[in-house]
Protein backbone atom coordinates (compact mmCIF):
# COMPACT_ATOMS: atom_id res chain seq x y z
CA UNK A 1 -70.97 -6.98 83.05
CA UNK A 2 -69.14 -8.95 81.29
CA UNK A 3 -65.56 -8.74 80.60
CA UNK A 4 -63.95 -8.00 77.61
CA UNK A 5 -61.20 -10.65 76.48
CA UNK A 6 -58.01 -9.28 74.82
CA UNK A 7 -56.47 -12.15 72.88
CA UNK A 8 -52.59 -10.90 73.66
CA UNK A 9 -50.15 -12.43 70.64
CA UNK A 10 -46.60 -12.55 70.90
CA UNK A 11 -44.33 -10.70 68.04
CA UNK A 12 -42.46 -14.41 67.97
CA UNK A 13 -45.15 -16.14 67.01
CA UNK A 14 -46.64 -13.52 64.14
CA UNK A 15 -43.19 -13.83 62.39
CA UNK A 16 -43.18 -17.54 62.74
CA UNK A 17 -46.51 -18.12 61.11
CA UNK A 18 -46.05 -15.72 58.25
CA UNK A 19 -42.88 -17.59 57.25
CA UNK A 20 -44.93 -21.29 57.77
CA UNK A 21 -47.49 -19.64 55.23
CA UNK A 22 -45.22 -17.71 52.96
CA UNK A 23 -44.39 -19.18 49.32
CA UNK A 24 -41.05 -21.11 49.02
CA UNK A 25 -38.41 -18.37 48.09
CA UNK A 26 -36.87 -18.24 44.76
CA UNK A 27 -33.84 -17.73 43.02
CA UNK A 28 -32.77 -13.72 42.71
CA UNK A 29 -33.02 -13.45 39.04
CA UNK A 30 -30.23 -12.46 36.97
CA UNK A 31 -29.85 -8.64 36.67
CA UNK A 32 -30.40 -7.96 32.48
CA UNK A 33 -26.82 -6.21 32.08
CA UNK A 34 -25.32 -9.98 32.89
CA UNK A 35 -27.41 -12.00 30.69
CA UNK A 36 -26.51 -9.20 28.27
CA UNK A 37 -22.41 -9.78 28.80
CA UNK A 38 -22.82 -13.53 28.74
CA UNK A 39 -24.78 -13.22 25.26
CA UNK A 40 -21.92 -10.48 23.84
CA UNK A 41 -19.51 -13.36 25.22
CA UNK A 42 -20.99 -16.20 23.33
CA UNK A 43 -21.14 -13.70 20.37
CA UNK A 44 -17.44 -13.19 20.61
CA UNK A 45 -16.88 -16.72 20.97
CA UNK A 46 -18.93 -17.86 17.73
CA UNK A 47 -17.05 -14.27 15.74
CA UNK A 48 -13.84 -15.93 16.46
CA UNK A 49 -14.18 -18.61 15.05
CA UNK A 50 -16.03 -18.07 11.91
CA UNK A 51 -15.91 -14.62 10.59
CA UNK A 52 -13.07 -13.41 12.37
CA UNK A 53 -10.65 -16.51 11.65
CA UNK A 54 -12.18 -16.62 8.02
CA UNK A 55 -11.48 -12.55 7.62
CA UNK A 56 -7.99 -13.73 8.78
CA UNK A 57 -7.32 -16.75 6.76
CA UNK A 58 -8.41 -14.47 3.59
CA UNK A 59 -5.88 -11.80 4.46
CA UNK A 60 -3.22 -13.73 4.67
CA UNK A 61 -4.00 -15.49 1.50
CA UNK A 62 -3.43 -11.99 0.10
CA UNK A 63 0.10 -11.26 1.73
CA UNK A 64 1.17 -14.97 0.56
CA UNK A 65 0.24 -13.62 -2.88
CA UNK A 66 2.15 -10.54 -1.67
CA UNK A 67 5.22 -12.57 -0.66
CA UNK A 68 5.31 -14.42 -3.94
CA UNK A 69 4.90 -11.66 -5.67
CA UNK A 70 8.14 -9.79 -4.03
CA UNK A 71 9.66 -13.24 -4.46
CA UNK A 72 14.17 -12.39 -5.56
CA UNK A 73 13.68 -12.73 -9.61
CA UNK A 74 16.82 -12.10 -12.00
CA UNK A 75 18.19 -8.76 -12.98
CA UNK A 76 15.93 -8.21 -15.97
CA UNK A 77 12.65 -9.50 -14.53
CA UNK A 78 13.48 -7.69 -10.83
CA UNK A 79 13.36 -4.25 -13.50
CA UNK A 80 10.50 -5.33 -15.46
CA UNK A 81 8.64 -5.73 -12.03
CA UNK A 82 9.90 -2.85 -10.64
CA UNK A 83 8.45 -0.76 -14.01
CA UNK A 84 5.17 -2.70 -13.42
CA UNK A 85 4.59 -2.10 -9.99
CA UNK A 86 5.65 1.43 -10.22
CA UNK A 87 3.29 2.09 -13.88
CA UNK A 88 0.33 0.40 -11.30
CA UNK A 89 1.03 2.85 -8.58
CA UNK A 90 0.89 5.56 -10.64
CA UNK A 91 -2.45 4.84 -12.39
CA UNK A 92 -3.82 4.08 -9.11
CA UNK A 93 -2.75 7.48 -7.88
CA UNK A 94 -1.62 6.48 -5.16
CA UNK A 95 1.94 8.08 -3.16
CA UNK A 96 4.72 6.02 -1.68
CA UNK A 97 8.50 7.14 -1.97
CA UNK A 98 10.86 4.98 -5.20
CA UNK A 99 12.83 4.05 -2.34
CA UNK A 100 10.87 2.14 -0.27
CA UNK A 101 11.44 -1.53 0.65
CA UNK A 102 9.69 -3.52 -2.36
CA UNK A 103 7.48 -5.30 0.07
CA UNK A 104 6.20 -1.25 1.20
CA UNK A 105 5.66 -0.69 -2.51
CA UNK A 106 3.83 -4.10 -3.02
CA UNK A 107 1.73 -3.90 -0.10
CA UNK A 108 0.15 -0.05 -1.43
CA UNK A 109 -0.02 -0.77 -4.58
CA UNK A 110 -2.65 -4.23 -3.26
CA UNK A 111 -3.89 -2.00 -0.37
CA UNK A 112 -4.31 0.97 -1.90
CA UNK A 113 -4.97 4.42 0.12
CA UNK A 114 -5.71 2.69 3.63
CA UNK A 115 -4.02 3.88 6.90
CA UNK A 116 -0.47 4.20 6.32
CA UNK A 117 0.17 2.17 9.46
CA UNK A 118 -1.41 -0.66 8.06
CA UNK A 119 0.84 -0.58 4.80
CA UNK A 120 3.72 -0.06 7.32
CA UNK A 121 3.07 -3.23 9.34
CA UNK A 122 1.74 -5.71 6.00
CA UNK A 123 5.25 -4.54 4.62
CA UNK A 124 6.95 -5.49 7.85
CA UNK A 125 5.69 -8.88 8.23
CA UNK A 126 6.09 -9.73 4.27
CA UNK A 127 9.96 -8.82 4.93
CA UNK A 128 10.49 -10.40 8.03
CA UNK A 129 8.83 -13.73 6.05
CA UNK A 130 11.02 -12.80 3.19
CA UNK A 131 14.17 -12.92 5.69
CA UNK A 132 13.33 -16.17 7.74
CA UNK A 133 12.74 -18.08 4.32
CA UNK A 134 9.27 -18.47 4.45
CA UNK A 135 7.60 -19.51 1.61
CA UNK A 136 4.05 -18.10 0.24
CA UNK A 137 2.45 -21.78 0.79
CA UNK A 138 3.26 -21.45 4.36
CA UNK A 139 2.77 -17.66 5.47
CA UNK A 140 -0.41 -18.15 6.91
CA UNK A 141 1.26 -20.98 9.48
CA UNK A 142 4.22 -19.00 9.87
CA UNK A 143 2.01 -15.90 11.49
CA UNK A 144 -0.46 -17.81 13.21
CA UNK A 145 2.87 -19.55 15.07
CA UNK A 146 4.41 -16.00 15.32
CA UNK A 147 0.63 -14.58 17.44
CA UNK A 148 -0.83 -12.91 14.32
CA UNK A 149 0.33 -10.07 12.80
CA UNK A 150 0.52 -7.63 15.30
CA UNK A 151 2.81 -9.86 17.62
CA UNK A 152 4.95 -9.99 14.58
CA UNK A 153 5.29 -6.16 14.45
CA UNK A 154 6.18 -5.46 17.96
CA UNK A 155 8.78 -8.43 17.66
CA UNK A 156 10.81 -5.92 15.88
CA UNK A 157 11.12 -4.06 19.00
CA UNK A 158 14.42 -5.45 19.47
CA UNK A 159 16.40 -4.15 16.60
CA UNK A 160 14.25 -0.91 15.51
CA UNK A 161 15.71 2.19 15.84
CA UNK A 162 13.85 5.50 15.42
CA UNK A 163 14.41 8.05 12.56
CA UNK A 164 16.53 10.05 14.60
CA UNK A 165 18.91 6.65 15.81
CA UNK A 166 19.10 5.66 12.31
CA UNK A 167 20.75 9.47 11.30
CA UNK A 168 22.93 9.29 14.40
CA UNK A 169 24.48 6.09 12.99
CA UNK A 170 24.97 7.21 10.04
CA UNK A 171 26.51 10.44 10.65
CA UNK A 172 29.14 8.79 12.82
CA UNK A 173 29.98 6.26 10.01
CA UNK A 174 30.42 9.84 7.93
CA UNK A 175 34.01 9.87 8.37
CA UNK A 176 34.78 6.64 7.14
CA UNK A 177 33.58 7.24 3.78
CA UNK A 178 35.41 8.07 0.51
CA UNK A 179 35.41 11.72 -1.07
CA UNK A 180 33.39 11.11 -4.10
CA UNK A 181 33.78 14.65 -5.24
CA UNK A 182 34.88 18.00 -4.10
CA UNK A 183 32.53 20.36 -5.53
CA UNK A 184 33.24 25.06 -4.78
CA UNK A 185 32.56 26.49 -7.81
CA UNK A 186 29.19 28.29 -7.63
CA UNK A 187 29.03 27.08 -3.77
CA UNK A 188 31.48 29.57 -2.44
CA UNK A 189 29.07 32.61 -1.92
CA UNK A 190 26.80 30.31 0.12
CA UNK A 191 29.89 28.52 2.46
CA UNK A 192 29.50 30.22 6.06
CA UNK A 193 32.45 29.91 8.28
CA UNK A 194 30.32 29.04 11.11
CA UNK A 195 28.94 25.82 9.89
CA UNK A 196 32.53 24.44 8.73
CA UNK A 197 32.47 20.44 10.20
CA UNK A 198 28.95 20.39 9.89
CA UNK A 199 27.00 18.53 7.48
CA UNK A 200 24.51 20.07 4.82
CA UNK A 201 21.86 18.25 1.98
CA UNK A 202 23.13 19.45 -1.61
CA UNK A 203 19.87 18.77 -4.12
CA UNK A 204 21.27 17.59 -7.41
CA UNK A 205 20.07 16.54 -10.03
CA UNK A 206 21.63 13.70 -12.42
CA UNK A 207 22.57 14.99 -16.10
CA UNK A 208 22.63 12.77 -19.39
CA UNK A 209 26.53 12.69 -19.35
CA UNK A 210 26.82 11.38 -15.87
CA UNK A 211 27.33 14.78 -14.33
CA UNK A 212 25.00 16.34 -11.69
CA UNK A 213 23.77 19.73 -11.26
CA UNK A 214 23.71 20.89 -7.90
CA UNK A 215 20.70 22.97 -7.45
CA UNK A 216 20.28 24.09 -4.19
CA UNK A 217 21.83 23.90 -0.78
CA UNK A 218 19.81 23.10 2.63
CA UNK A 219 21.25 23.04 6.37
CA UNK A 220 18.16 22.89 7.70
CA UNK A 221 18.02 19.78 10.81
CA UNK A 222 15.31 18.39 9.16
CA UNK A 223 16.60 17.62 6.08
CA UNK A 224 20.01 16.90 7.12
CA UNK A 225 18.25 13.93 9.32
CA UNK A 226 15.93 13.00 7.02
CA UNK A 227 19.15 12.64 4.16
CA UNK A 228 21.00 10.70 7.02
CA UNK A 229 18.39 8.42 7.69
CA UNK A 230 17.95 7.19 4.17
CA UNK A 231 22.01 6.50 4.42
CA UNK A 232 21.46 4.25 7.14
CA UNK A 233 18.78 2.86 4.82
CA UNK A 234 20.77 2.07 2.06
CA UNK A 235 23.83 1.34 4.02
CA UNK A 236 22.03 -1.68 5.93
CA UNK A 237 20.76 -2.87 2.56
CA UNK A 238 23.81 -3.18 0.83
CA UNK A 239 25.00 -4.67 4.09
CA UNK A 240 22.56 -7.78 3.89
């Protein structure tokens, strides 16, 4: 009888021939979501400088033409542009307060009815040019140097005070200023011995001989604030 031969292989030896005859090993490949990130990079890349610095370049052009535009002009023509700009505003339909910084006007009246922010922070940069001496021919330069637009806005971080600041000052400068007119007849039946020292918004309204009506009388906070704000306004105007 013969006996049956058992060919015995050791584990070792399995594991070493399977990796003599296996193929070479490759590189992992590149999971999709990174080749994906490095082709949104590249597309970044090419956006900023083409359409993104060209979108740029053209805006600017537009606030130098902004700048010039706001440019100091003589009594007669500073009128004649105000009449012009506020005529263009007005067939536009568009809304934006007589007393807001010319830049604020010229920047809606060229941007029309987009975010209000926007209009807020074009007007900013135009008058912050306007005050360094920057000329139209050189805006573009000037914000590029400054980190665009946006680093221009929060640069006024330093000196901006809120609505409510801007009434505090000016309340406290109250005292110092002339009388211009003591006015009771028709006023008495609304004076209220509990609000004497405190400060209230009379709506007037101006009459053909120099004289104004007054209309209406308003304590509310609001309006008080809002009234002391646009002193601080004017005040720091006439200051500069």
């Amino acid at each position: 009888m013969n006996a049956i031969m058992e060919l015995r292989v050791a584990p070792s030896d399995v594991v070493l021939n399977a990796t003599r005859n296996a193929a070479p090993a490759s590189k992992p490949a590149m999971p999709q979501s990174v080749l994906s990130l490095k082709a949104l990079e590249q597309s970044r890349l090419n956006w900023e400088t083409t359409a993104f610095r060209t979108s740029n370049q053209q805006l600017y052009a537009v606030l130098a033409d902004c700048l010039a535009y706001g440019a100091t002009l003589p009594l007669a023509e500073s009128k004649q542009r105000a009449e012009e700009l506020e005529q263009f505003i007005k067939q536009r339909g568009y809304i934006v307060k007589k007393d807001s910084p010319l830049m604020t006007r010229v920047a809606k009246a060229v941007f029309g009815n987009v975010d209000r922010r926007r209009i807020s922070t074009y007007s900013l940069v135009l008058r912050t040019a306007q005050k360094a001496g920057v000329k139209p021919s050189a805006l573009a330069d000037w914000i590029e140097a400054n980190g665009g637009i946006q680093e221009i806005k929060l640069g006024r971080s330093a000196t901006y005070k809120s609505p409510k600041q801007r009434a505090e000052e000016a309340k406290s400068s109250l005292a110092t200023l002339p009388t211009l007119a003591t006015a009771k007849e028709g006023l008495a039946l609304l004076a209220d011995a509990d609000f004497v020292g405190s400060e209230c918004v009379l709506l007037a309204e101006q009459q053909a001989d120099g004289s104004f009506h007054i209309k209406a009388l308003s304590r509310s906070g609001t309006a008080v604030n809002a009234a002391l704000a646009a002193l601080y306004g004017e005040q720091k105007r006439t200051a500069e």
